[in-house]
Protein backbone atom coordinates (compact mmCIF):
# COMPACT_ATOMS: atom_id res chain seq x y z
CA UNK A 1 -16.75 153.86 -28.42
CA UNK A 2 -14.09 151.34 -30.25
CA UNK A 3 -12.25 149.01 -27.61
CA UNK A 4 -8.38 149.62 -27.61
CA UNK A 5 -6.43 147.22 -28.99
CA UNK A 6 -4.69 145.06 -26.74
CA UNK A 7 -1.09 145.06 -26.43
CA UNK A 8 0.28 142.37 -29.07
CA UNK A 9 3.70 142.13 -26.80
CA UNK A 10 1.89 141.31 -24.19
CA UNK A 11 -0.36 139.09 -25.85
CA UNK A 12 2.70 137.42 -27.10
CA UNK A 13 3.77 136.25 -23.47
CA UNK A 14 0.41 135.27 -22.69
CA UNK A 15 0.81 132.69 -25.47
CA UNK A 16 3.77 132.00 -24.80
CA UNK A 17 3.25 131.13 -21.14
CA UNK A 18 0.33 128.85 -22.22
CA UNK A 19 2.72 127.18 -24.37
CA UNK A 20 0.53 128.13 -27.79
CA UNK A 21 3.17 128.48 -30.30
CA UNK A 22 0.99 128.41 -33.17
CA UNK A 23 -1.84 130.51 -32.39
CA UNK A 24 1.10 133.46 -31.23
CA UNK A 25 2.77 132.83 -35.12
CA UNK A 26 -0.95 132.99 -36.73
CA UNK A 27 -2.78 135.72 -34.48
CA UNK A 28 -1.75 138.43 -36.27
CA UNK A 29 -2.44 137.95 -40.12
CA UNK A 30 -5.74 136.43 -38.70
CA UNK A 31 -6.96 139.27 -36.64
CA UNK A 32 -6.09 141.42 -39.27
CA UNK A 33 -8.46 139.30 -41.88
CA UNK A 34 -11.06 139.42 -39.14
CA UNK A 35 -11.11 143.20 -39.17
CA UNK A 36 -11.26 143.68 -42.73
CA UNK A 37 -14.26 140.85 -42.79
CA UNK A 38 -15.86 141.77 -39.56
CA UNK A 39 -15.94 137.87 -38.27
CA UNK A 40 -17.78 137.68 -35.33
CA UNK A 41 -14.82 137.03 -32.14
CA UNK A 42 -16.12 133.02 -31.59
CA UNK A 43 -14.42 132.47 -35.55
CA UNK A 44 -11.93 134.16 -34.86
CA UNK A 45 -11.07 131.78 -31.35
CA UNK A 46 -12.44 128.79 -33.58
CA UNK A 47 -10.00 129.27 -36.29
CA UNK A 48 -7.12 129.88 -34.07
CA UNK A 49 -7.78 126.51 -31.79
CA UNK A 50 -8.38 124.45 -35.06
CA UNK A 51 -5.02 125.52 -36.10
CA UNK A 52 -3.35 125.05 -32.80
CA UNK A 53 -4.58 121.45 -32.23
CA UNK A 54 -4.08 120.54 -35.42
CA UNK A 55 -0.18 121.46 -35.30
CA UNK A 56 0.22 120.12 -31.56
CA UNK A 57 -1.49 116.41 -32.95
CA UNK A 58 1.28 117.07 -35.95
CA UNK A 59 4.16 117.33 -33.49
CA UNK A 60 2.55 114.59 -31.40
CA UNK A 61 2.74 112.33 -33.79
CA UNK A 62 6.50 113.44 -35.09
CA UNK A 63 7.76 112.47 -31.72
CA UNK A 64 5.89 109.20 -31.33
CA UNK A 65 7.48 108.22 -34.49
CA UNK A 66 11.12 109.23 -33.57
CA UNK A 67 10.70 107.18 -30.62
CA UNK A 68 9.40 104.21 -32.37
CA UNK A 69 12.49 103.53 -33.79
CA UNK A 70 10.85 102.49 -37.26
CA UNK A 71 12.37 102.18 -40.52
CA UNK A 72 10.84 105.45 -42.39
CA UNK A 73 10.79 103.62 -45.34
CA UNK A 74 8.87 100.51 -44.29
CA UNK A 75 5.17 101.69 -45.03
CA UNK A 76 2.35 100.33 -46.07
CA UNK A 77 2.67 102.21 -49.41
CA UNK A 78 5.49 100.58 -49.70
CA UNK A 79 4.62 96.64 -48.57
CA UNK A 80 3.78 94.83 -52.25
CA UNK A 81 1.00 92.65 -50.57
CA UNK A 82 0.92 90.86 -54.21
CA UNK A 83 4.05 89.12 -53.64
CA UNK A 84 2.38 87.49 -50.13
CA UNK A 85 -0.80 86.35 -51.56
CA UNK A 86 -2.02 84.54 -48.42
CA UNK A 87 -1.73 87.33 -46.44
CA UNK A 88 -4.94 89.03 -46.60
CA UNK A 89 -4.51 92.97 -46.95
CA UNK A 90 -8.26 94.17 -45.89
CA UNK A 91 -6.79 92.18 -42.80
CA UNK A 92 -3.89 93.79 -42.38
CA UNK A 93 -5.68 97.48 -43.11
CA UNK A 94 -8.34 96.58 -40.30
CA UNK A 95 -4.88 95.95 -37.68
CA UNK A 96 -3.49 99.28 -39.05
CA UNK A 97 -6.10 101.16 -37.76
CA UNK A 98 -6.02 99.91 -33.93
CA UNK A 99 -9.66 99.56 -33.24
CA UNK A 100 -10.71 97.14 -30.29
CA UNK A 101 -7.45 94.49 -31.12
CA UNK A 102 -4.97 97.15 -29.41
CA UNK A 103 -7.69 97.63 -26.41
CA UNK A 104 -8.41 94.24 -25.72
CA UNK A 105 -3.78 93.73 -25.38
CA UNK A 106 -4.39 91.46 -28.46
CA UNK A 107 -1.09 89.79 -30.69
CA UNK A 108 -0.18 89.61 -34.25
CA UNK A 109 2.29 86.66 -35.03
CA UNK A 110 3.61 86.99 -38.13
CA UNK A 111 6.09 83.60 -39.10
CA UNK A 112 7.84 82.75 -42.56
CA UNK A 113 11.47 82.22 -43.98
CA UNK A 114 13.97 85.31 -43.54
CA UNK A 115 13.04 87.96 -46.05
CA UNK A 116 10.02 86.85 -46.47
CA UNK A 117 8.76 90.64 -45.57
CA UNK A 118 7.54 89.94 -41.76
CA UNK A 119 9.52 93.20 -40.66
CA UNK A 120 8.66 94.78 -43.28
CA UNK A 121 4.67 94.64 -43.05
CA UNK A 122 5.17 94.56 -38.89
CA UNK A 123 6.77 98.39 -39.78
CA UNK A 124 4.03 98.97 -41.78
CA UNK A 125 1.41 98.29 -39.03
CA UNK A 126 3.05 100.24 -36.82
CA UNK A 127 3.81 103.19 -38.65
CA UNK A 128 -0.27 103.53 -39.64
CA UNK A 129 -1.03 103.54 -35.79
CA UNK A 130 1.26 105.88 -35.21
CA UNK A 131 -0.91 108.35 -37.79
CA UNK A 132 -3.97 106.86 -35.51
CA UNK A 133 -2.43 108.29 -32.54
CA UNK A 134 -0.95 105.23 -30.54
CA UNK A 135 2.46 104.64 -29.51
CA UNK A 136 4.78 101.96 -31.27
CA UNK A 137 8.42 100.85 -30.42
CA UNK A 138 10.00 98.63 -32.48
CA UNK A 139 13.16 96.62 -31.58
CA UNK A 140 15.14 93.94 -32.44
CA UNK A 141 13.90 91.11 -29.68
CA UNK A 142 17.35 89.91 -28.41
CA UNK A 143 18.39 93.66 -28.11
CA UNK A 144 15.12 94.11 -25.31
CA UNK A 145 16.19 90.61 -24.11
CA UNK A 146 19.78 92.34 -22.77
CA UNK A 147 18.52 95.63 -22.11
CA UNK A 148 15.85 93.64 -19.32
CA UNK A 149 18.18 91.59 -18.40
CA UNK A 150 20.43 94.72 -17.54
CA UNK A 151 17.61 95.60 -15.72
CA UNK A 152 17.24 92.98 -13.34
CA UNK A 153 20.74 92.72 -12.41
CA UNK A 154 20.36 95.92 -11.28
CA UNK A 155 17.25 95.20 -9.59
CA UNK A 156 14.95 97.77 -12.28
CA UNK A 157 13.44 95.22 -14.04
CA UNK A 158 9.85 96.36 -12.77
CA UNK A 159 10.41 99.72 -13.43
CA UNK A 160 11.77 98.71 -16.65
CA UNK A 161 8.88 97.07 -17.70
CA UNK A 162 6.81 100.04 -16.41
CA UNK A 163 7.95 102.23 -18.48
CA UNK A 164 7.39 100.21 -21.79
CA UNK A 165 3.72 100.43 -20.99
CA UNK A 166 3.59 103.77 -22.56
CA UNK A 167 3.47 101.85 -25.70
CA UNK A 168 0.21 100.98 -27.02
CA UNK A 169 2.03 98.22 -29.40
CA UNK A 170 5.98 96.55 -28.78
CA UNK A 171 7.20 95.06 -32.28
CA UNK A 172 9.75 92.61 -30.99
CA UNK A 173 11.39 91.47 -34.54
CA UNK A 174 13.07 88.25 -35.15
CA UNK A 175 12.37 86.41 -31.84
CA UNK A 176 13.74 83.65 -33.60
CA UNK A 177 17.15 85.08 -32.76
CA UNK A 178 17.17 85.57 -29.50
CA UNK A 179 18.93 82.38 -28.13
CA UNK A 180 18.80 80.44 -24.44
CA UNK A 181 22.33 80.57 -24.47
CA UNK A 182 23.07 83.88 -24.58
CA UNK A 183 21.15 85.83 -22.42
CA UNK A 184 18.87 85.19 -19.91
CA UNK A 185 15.80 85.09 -22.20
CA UNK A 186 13.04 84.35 -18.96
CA UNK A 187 12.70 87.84 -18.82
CA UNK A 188 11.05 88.18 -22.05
CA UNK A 189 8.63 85.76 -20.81
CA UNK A 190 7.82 88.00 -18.28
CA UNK A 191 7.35 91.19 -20.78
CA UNK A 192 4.80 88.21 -22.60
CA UNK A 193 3.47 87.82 -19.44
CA UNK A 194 2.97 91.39 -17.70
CA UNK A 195 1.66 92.57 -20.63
CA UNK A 196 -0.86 89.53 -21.33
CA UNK A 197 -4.59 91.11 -22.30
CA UNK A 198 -3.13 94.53 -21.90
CA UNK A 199 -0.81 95.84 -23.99
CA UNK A 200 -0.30 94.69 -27.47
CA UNK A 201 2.57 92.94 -29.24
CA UNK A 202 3.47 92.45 -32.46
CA UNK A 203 6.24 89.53 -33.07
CA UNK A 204 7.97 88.20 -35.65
CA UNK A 205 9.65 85.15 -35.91
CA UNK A 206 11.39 82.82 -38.30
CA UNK A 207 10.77 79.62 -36.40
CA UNK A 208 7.11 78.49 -36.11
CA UNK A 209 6.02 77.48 -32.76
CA UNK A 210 7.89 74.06 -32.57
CA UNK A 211 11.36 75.89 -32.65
CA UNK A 212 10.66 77.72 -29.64
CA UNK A 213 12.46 75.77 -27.10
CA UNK A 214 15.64 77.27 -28.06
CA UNK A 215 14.38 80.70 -26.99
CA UNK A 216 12.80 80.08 -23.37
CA UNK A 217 14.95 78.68 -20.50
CA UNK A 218 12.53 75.68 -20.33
CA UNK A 219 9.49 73.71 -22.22
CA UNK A 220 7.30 75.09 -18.95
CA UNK A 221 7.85 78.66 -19.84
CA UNK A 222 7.78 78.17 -23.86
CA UNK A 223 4.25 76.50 -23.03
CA UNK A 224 2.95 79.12 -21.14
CA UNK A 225 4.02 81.60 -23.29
CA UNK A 226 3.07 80.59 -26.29
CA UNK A 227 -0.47 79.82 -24.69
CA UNK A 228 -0.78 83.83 -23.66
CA UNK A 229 0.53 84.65 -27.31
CA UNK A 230 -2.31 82.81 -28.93
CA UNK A 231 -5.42 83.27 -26.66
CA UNK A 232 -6.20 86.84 -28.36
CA UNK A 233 -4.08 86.60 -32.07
CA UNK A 234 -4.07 87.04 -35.40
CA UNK A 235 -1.66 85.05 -36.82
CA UNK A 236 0.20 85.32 -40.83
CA UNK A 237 1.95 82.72 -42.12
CA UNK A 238 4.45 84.65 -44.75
CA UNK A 239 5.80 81.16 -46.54
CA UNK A 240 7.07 82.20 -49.33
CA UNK A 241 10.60 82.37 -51.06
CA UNK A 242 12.67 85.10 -49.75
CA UNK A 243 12.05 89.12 -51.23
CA UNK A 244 15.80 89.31 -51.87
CA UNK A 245 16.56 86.48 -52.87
CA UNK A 246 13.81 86.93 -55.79
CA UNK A 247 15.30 90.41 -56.30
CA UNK A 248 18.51 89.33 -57.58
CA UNK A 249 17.50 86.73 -58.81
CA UNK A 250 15.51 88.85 -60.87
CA UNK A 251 18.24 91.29 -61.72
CA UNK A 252 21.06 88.87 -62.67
CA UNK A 253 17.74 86.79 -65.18
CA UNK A 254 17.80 91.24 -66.34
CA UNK A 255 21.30 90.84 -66.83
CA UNK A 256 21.21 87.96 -69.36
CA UNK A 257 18.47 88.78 -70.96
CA UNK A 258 20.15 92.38 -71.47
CA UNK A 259 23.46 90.58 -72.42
CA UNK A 260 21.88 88.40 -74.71
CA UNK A 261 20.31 91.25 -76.47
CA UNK A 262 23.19 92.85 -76.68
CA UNK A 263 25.46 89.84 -78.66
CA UNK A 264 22.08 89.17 -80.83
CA UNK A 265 22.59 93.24 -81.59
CA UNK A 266 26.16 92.32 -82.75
CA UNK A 267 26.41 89.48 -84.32
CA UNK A 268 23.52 91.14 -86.67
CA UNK A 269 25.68 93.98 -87.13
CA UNK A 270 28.57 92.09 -87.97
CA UNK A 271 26.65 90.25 -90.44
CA UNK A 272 25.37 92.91 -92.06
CA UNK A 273 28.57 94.39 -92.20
């Protein structure tokens, strides 16, 4: 006696209800390539969760990289690690992958010149966790500094700094920039500091650690926050000439050489003329 089959509208809420979207679109081509091949029923579930988890970790990681606020075109595959020699890129590949450094609430410093490609490879790094499975926000650091300071003037900073603990990594870029004098900067000092062995940070900064007094309110809190920056670190010094500033260089050298060519062209034309 043949079982009847089950009512595929039905069926369809069922899913729908357990919030399955992708097993409800694939069901029916696959149960109707079970039939003809007579899987047994646990391939048929098997198939169906593979495809289901695999689209929900797709999704997943779609929305953890809107939120990231990452430049989609700063990627590893795009980084040119040969024009930073001393930065080492089996170093850099070991960070992209998370492992124990994002555990332990470690830091990755990266310092050198403007356009020397710190925000560049920091996008990088976070953009390959993000395909791990962690969560990465990346902002500019005197942007956070107002949005916290918002925060405490209306008595949210906690809660504020709550919620970023949903990210596995902060990128704050160009701390460098974020000035004394214009905002109350001690309350990045206490993001350093409530998220000290952790969370993770990744920062970026034009000034090595000598310039910092110009972003803490005093030489007390620079200390101390430098000295929770460095106890768990890997650190890149990125001193080399700037990546646009080579580039047109490069283009306007293309230019001469190209006009050059060009009059050499003509006058041997005109000669031969």
């Amino acid at each position: 006696m043949s079982t009847p089959a089950y009512d595929a509208g039905r069926l369809a809420l069922m899913l729908n209800e357990l919030r399955l979207p992708t097993i409800a679109r694939l069901w029916p081509g696959f149960a109707e390539r079970s039939d003809k091949e007579g899987w047994q029923a646990t391939r048929l579930i098997g198939a169906l969760l593979e495809h289901e988890l695999a689209e929900r970790a797709k999704r997943r990681i779609e929305r953890h990289r809107a939120e990231s606020h990452l430049d989609p075109t700063k990627t590893l595959a795009t980084f040119d690690f040969s024009m930073v020699p001393m930065v080492s890129k089996a170093h850099v590949m070991a960070l992209a992958t998370g492992d124990s450094w994002l555990e332990k609430g470690a830091t990755a410093l990266l310092f050198g010149p403007p356009g020397a490609g710190k925000s560049h490879l920091g996008s990088a790094i976070g953009h390959a966790l993000i395909d791990a499975g962690y969560r990465v926000l990346f902002t500019r650091t005197s942007e956070l500094v107002q949005k916290l300071q918002a925060a405490r003037q209306s008595l949210q900073l906690p809660s504020a700094l709550a919620k970023l603990d949903r990210f596995d990594l902060i990128i704050l870029d160009d701390l460098s920039y974020a000035r004394k004098d214009q905002a109350e900067t001690s309350v990045l000092f206490e993001l350093i500091a409530e998220r000290y062995e952790r969370r993770s940070l990744l920062i970026t900064a034009n000034q090595p650690f000598s310039g910092w007094n110009d972003v803490f309110p005093d030489p007390g809190m620079t200390v101390a926050a430098i000295d929770r920056l460095v106890h768990h670190s890997t650190i890149f010094e990125m001193n080399v000439e700037s990546y646009r500033r080579r580039t047109a260089s490069d283009k306007q050298n293309n230019r001469r050489r190209q006009s050059s060519g060009d009059n050499q062209q003509q006058g041997a034309t005109t000669m031969t003329g």
